[in-house]
N, C-alpha and C. Protein backbone atom coordinates (compact mmCIF):
# COMPACT_ATOMS: atom_id res chain seq x y z
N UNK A 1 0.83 -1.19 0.00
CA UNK A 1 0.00 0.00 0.00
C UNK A 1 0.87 1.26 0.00
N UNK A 2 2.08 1.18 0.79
CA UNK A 2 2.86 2.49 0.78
C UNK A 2 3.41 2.92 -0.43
N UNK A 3 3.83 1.50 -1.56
CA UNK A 3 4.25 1.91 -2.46
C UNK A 3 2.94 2.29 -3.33
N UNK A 4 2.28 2.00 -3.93
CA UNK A 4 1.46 2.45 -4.01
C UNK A 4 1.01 3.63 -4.58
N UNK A 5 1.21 4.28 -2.88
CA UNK A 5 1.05 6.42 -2.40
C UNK A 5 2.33 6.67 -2.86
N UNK A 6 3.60 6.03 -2.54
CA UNK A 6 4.59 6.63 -3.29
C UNK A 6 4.81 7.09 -5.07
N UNK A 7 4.02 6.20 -5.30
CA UNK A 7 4.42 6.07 -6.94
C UNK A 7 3.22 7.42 -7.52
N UNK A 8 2.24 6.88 -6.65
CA UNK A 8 1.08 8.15 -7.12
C UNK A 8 1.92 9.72 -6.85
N UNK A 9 2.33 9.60 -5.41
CA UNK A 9 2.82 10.87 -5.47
C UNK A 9 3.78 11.64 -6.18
N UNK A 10 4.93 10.62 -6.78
CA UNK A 10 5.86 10.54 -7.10
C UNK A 10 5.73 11.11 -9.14
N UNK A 11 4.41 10.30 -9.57
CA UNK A 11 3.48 10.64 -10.32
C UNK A 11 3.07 12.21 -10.60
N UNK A 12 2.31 12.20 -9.76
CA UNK A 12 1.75 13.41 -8.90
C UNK A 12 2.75 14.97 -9.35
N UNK A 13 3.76 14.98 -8.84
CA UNK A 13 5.16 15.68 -8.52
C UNK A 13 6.20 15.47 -9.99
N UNK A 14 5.87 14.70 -10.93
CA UNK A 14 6.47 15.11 -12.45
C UNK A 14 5.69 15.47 -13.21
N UNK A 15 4.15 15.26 -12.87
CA UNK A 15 3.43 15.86 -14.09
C UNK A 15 3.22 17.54 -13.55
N UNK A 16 3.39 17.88 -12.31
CA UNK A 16 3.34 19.46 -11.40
C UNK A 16 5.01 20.15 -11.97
N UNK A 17 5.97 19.48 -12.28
CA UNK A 17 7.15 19.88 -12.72
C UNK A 17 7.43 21.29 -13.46
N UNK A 18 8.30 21.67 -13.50
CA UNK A 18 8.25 22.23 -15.25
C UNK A 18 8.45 21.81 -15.77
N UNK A 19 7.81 22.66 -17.06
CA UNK A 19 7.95 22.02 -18.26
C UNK A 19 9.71 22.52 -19.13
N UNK A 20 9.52 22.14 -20.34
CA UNK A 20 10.96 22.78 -20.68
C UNK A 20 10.89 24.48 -20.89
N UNK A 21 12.15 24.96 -20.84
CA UNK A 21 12.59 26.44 -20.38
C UNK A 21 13.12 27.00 -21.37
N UNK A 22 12.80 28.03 -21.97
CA UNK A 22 14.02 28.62 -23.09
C UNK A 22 14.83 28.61 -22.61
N UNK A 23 16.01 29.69 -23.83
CA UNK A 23 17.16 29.81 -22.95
C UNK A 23 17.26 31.04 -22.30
N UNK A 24 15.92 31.59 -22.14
CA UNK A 24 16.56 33.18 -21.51
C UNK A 24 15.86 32.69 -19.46
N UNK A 25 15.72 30.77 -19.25
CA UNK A 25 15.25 30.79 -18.27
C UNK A 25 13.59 30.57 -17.74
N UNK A 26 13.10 30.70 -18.81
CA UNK A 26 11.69 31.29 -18.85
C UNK A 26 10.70 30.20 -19.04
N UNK A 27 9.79 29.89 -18.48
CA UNK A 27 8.74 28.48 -19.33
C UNK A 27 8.30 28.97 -20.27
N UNK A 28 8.27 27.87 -21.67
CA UNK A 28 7.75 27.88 -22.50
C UNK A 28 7.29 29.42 -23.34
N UNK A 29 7.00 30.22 -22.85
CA UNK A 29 6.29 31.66 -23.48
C UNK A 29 7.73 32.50 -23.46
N UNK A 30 8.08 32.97 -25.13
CA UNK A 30 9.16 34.00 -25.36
C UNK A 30 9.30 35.12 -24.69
N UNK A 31 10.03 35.59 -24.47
CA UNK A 31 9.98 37.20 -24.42
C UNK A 31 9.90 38.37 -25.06
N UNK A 32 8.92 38.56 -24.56
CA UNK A 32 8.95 40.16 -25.99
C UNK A 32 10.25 40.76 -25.92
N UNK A 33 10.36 41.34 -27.05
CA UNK A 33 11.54 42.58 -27.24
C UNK A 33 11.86 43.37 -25.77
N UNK A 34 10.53 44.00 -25.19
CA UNK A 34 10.73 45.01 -23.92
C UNK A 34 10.78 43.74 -22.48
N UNK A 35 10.48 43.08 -22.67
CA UNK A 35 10.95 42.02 -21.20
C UNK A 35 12.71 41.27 -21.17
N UNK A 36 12.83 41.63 -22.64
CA UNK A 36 14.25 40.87 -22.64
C UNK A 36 14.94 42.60 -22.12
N UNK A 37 14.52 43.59 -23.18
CA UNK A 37 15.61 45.01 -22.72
C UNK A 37 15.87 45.13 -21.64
N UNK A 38 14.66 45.42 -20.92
CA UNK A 38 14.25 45.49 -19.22
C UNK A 38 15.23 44.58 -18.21
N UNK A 39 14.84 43.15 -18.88
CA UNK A 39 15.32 42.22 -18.12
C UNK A 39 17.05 42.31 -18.42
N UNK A 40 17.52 42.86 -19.31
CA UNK A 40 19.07 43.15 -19.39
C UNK A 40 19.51 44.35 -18.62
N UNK A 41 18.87 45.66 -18.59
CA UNK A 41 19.19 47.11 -18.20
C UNK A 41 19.01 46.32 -16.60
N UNK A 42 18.29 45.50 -15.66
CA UNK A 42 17.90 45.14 -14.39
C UNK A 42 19.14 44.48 -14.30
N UNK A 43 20.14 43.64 -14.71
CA UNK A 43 20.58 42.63 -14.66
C UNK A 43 21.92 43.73 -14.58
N UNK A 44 22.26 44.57 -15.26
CA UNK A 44 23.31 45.35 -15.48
C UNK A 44 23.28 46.48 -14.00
N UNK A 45 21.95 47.02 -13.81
CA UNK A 45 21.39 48.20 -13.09
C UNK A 45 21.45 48.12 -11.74
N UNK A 46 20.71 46.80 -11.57
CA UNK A 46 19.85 46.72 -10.10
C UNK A 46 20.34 45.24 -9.89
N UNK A 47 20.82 44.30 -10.58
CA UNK A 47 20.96 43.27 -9.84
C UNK A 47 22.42 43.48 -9.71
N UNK A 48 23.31 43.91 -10.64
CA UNK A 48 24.69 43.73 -11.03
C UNK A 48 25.07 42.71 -11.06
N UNK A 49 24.75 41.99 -12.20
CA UNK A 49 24.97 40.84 -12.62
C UNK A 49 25.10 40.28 -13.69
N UNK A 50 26.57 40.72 -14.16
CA UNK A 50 26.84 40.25 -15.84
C UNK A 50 26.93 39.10 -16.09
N UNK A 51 26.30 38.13 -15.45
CA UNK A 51 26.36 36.68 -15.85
C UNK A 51 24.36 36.52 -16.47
N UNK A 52 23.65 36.86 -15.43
CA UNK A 52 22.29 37.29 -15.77
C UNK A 52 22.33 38.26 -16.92
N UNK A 53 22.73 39.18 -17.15
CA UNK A 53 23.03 39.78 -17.92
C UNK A 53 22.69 39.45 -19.97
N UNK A 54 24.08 39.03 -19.67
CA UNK A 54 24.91 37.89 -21.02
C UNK A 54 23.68 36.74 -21.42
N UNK A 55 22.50 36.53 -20.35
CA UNK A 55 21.44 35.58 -21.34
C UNK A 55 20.47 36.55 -22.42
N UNK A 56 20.60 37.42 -22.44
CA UNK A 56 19.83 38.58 -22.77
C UNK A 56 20.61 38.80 -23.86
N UNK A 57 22.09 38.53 -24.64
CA UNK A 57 22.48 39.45 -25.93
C UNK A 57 23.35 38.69 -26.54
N UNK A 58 23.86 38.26 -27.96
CA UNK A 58 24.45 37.82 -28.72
C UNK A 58 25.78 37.50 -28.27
N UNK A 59 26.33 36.82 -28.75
CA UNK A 59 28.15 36.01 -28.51
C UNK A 59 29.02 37.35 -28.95
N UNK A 60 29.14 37.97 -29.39
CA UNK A 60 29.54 39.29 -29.82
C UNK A 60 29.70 40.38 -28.40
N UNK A 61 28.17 40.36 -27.71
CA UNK A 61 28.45 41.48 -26.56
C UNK A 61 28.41 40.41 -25.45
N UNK A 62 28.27 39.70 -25.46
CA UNK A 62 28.70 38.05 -24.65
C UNK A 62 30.37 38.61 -24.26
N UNK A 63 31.05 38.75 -25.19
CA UNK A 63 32.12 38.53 -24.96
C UNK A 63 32.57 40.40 -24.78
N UNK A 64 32.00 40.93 -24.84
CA UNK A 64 32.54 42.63 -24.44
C UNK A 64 32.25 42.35 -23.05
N UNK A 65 31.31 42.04 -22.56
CA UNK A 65 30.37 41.90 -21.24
C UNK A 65 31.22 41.32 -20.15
N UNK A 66 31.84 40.23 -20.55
CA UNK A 66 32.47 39.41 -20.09
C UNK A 66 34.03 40.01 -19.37
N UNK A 67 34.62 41.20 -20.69
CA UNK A 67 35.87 41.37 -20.76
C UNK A 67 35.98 42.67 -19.61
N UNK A 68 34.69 43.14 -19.25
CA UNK A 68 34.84 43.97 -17.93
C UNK A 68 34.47 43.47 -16.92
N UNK A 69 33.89 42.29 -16.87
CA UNK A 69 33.71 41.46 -15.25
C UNK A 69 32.66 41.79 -14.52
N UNK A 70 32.63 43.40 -14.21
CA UNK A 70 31.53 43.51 -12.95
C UNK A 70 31.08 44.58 -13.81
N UNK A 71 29.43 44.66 -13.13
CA UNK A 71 28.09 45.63 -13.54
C UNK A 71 28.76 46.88 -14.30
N UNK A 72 29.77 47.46 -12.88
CA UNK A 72 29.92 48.98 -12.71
C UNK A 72 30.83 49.12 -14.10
N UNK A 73 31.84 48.31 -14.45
CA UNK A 73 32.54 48.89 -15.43
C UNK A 73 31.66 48.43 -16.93
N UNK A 74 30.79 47.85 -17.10
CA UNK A 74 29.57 47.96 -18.16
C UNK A 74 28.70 48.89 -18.10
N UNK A 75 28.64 49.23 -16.90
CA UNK A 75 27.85 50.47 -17.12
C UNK A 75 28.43 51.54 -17.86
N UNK A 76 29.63 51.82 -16.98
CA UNK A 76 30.75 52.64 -17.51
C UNK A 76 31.21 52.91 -19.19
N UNK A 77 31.62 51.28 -19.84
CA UNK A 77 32.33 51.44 -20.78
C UNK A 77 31.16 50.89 -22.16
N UNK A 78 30.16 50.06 -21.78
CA UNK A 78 29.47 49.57 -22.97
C UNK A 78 28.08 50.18 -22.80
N UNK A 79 27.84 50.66 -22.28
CA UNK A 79 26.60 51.95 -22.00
C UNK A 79 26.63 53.26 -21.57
N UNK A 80 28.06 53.59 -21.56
CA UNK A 80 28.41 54.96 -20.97
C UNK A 80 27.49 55.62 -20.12
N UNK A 81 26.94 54.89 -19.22
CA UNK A 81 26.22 55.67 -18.11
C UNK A 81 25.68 54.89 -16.98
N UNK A 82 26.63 55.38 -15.54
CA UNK A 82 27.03 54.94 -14.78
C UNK A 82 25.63 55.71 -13.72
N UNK A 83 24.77 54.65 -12.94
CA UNK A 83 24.32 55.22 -12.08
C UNK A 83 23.48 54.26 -10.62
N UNK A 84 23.04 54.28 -10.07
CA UNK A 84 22.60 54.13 -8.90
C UNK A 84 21.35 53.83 -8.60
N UNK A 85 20.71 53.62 -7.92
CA UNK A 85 19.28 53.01 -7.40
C UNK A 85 18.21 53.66 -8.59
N UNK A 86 18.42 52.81 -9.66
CA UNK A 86 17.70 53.25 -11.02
C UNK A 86 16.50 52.32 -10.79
N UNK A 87 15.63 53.19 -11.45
CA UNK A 87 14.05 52.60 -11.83
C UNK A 87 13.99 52.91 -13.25
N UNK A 88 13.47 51.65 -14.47
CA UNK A 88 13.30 51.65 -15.61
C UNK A 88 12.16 51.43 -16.02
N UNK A 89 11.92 51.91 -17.42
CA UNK A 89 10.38 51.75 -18.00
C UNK A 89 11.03 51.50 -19.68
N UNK A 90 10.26 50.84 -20.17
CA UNK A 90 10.26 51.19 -21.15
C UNK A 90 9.76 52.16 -22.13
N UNK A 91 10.61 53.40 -22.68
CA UNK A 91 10.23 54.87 -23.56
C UNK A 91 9.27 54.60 -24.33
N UNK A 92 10.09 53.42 -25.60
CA UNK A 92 9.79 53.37 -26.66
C UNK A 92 10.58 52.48 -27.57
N UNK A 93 9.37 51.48 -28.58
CA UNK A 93 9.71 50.35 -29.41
C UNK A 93 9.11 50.73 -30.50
N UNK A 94 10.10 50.22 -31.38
CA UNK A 94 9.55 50.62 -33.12
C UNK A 94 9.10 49.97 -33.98
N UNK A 95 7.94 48.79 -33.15
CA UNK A 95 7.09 48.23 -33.42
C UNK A 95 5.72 48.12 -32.67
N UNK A 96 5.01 47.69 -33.59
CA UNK A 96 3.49 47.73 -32.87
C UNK A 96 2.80 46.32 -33.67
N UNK A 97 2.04 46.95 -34.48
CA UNK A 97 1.01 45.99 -34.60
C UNK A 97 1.22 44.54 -35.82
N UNK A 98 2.83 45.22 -36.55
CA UNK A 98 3.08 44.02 -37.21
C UNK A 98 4.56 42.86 -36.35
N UNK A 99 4.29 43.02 -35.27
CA UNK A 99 5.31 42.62 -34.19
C UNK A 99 5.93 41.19 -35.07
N UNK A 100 4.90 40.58 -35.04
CA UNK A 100 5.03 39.40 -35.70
C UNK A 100 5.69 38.90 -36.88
N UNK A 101 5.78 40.30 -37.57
CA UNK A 101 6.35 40.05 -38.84
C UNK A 101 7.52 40.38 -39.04
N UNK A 102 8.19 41.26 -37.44
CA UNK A 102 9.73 41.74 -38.06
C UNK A 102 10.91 41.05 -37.18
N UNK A 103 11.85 41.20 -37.53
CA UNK A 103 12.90 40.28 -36.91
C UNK A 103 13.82 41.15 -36.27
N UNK A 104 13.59 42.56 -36.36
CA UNK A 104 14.36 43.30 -35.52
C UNK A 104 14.09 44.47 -35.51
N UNK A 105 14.34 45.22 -34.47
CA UNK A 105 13.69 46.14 -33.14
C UNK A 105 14.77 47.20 -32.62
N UNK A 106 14.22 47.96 -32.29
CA UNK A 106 14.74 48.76 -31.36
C UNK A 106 14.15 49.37 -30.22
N UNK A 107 14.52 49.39 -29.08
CA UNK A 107 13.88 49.75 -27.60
C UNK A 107 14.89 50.87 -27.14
N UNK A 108 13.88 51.69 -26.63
CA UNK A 108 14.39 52.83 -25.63
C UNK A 108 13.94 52.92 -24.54
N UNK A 109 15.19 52.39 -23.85
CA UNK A 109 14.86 52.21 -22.06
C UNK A 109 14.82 53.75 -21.30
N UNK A 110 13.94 53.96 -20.74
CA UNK A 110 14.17 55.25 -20.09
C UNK A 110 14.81 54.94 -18.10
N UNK A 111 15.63 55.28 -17.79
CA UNK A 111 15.92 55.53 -16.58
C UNK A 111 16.36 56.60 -15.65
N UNK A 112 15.83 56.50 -14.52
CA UNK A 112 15.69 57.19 -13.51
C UNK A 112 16.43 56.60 -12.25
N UNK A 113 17.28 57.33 -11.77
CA UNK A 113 17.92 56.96 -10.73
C UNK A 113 18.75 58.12 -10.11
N UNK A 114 20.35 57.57 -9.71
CA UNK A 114 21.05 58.70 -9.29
C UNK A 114 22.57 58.49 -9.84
N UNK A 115 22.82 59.79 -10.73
CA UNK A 115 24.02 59.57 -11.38
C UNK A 115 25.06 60.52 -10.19
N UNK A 116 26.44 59.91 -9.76
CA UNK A 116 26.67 60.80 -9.11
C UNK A 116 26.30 61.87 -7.62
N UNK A 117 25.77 60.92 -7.54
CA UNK A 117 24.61 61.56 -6.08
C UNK A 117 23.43 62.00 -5.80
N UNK A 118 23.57 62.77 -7.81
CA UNK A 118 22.33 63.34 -7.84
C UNK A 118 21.12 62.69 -9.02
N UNK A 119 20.21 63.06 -8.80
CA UNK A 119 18.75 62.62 -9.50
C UNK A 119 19.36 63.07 -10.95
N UNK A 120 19.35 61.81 -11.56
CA UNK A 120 19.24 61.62 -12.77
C UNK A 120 18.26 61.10 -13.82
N UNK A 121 17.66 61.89 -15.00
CA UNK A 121 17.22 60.59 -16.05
C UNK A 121 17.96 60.89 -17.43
N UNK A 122 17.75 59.32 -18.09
CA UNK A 122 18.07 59.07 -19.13
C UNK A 122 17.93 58.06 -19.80
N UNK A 123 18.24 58.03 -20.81
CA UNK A 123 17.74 56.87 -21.87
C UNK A 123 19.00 55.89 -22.33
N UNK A 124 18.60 54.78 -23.06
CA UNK A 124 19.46 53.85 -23.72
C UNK A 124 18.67 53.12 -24.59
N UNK A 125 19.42 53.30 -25.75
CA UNK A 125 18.42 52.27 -26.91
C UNK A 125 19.02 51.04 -27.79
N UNK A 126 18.62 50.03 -27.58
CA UNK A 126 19.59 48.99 -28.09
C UNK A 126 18.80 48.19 -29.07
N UNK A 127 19.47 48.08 -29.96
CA UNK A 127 19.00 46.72 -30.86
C UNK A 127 18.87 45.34 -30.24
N UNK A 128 17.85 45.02 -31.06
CA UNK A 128 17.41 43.53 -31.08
C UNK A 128 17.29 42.84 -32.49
N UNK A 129 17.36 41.36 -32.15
CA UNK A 129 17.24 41.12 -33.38
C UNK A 129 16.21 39.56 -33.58
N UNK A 130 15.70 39.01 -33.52
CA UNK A 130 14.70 37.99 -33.44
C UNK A 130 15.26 36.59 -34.19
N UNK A 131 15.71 35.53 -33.49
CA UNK A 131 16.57 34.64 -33.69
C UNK A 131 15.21 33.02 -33.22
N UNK A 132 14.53 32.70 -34.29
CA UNK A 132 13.34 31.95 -33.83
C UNK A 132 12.43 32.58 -33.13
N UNK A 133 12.05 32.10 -32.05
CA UNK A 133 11.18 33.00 -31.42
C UNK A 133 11.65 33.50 -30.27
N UNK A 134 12.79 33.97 -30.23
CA UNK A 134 13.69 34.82 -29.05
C UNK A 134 14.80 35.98 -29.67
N UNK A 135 13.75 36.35 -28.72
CA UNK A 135 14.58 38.28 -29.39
C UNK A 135 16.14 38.07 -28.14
N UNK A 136 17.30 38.81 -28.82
CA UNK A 136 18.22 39.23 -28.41
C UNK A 136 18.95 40.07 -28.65
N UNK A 137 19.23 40.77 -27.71
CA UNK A 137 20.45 42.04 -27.67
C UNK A 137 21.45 42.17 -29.00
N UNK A 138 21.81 42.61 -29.73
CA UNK A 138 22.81 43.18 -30.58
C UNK A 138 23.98 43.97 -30.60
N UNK A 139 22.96 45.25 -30.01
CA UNK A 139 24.11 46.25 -29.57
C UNK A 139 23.80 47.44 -29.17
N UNK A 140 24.12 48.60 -28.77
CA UNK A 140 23.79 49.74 -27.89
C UNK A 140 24.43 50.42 -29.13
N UNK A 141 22.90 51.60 -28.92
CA UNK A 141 22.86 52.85 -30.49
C UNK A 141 23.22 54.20 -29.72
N UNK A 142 24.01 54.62 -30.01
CA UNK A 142 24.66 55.82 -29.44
C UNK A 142 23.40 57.26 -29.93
N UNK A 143 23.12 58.36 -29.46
CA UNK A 143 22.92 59.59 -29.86
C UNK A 143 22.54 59.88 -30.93
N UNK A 144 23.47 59.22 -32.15
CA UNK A 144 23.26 59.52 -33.36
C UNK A 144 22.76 58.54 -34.31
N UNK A 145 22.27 57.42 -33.93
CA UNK A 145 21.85 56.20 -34.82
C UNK A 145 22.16 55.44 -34.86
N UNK A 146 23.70 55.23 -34.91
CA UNK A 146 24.53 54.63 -35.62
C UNK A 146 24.84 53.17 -34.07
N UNK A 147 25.13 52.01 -34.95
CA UNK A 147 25.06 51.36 -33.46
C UNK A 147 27.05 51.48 -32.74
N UNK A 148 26.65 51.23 -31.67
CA UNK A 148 28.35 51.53 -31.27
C UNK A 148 28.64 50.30 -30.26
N UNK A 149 28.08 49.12 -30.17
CA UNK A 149 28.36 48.04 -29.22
C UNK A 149 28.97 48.73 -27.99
């Protein structure tokens, strides 16, 4: 009889499991363009964590990401803007209603925090690019358009 309850439970407890995970971590359902940005600017911002980070963007900034080690000097050198107890939203994406049909994006993160001590905002806008059904990082678009990794 005990085995039985074991096997039921046991039963029970793989079909309650997860299921399989992309690779950005996630069950089954992609990430939009603005949950992956978000979830990279958090990972860089507020968690400081370039390992969390690096699931969020191509083998290319994989390996820039990598070559400064910690949050602060990515903030510094591959986003040129270094700041402090930031809160993010997303500005603005240059897609809407044919989402479905394009393979690459651009997002403008807006943040709010403290650069330097003092109350700061500002923006960052990075490419994406849609690789199956998972958008990823590319590269960070400077001021003028042009992208500048």
């Amino acid at each position: 009889m005990h085995k039985i309850v074991v096997i039921i439970c046991l039963l029970l407890l793989s079909a309650c499991s997860p299921s399989e995970q992309n690779p950005q971590g996630r069950l089954e359902k992609p990430l939009s363009p603005e949950e992956v940005s978000l979830g990279f600017f958090n990972a860089i911002y507020v968690d400081r964590d370039i390992n969390q980070a690096m699931i969020y963007v191509n083998q290319e900034l994989k390996n820039i990401i990598s070559h400064y080690h910690i949050a602060s000097a990515v903030q510094r050198h591959v986003l040129g803007l270094s700041m402090t107890e930031v809160n993010m939203s997303v500005d603005d994406i240059n897609i809407d209603f044919f989402r479905k049909f394009t393979d690459e994006v651009d997002v403008k993160v807006k943040m709010e925090g403290l650069k330097g001590g003092n109350p700061w905002v500002d923006d960052r806008t990075i490419k994406l690019i849609k690789n199956g059904n998972r958008w990823t990082i590319t590269g960070v678009i400077t001021e003028k358009g042009r992208i500048d990794l």
